[in-house]
C-alpha atoms as a PDB file:
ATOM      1  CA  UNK A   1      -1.253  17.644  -4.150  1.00  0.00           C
ATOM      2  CA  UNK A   2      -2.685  19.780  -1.145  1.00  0.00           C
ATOM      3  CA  UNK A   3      -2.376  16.414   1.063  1.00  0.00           C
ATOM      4  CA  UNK A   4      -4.641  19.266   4.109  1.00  0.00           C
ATOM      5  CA  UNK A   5      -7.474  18.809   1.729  1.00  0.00           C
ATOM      6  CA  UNK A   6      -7.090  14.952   1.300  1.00  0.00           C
ATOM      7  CA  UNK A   7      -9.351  12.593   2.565  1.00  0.00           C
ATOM      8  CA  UNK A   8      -8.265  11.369   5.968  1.00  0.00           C
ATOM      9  CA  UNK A   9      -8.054   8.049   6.350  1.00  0.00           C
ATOM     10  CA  UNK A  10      -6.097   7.166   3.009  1.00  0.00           C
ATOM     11  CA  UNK A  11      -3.752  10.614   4.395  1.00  0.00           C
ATOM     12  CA  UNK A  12      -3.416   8.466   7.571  1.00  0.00           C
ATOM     13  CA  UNK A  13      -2.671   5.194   5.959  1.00  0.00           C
ATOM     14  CA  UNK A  14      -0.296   7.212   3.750  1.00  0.00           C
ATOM     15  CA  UNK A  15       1.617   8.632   6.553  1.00  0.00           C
ATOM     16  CA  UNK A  16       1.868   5.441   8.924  1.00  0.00           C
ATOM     17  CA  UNK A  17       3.113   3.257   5.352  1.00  0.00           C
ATOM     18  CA  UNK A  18       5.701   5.711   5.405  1.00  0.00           C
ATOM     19  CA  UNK A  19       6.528   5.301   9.135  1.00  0.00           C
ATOM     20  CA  UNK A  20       6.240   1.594   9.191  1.00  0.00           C
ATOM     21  CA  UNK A  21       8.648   2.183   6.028  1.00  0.00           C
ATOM     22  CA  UNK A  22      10.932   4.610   7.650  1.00  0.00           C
ATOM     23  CA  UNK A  23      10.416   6.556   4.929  1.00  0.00           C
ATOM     24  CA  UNK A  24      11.385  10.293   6.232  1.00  0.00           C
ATOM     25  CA  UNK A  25      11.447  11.793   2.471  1.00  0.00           C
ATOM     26  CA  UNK A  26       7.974  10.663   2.129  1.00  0.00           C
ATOM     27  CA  UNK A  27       6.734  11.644   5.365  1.00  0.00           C
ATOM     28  CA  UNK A  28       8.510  14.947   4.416  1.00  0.00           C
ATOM     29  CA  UNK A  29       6.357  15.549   1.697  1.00  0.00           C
ATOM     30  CA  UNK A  30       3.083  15.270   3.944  1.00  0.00           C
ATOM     31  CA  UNK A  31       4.078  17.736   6.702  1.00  0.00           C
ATOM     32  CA  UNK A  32       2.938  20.879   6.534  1.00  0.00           C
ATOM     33  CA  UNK A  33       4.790  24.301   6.783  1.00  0.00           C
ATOM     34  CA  UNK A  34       3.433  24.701  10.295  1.00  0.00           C
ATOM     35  CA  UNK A  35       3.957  21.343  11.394  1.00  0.00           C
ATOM     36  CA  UNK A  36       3.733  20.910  15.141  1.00  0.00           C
ATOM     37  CA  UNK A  37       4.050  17.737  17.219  1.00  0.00           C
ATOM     38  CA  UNK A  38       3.395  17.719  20.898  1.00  0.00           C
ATOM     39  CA  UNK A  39       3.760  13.800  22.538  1.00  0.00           C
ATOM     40  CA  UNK A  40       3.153  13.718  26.334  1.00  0.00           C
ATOM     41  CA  UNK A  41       4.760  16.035  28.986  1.00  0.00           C
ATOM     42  CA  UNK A  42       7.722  15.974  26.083  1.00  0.00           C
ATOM     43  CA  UNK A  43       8.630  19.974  25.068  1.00  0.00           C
ATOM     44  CA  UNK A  44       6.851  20.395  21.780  1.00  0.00           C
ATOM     45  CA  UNK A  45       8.328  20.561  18.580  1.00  0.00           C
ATOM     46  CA  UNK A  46       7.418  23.391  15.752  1.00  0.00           C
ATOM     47  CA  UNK A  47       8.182  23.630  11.808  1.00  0.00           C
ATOM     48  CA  UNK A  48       8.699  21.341   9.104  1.00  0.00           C
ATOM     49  CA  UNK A  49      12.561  21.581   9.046  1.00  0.00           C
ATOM     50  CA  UNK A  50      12.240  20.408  12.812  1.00  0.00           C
ATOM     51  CA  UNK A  51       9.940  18.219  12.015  1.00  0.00           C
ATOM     52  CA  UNK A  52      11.686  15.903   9.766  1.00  0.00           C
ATOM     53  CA  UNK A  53      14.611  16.076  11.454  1.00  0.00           C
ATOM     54  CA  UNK A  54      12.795  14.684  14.749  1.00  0.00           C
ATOM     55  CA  UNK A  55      11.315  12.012  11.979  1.00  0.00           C
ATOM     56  CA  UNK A  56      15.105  11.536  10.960  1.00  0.00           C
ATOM     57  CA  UNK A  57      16.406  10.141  14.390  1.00  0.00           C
ATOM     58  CA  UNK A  58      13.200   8.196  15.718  1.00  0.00           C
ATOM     59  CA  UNK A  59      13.943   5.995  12.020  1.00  0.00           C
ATOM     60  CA  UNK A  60      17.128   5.999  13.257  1.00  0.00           C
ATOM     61  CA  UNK A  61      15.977   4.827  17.001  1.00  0.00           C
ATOM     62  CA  UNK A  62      13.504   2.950  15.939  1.00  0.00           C
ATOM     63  CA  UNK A  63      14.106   1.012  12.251  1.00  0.00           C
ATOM     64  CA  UNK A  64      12.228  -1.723  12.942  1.00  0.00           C
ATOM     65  CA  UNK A  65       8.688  -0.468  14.966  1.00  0.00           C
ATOM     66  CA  UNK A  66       5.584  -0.994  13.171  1.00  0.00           C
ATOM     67  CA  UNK A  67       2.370   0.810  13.497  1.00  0.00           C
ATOM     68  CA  UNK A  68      -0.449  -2.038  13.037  1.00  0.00           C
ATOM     69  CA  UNK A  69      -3.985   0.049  12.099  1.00  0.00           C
END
């Protein structure tokens, strides 16, 4: 599925599920090839590979945080 061309709210629901799931495979399969995350004054972080790896250790951090839409 090209999840870019999705509609965006049920690709937003998607993605937080899989947060609030901790879920990294799943969120895996939604980022993009030129994934890039920027979150405050934070350096920001570019590519998929990065990008799931960063996903990776904040389910690690953070097992049990829920994202309430």
């Amino acid at each position: 599925m090209d999840h870019w061309r999705a509609e965006p709210i049920p690709l937003v629901l998607a993605f937080i599920d899989r947060i609030n799931r901790g879920d990294v495979d799943g969120i895996a399969e939604l980022l993009a090839e030129d994934y890039f995350l920027k979150v405050f004054d934070e350096p920001a972080e570019h590519g998929r590979d990065r990008g799931i790896a960063g996903w990776r250790g904040y389910a690690s951090a953070f097992p049990h945080y829920l994202i309430y839409p």
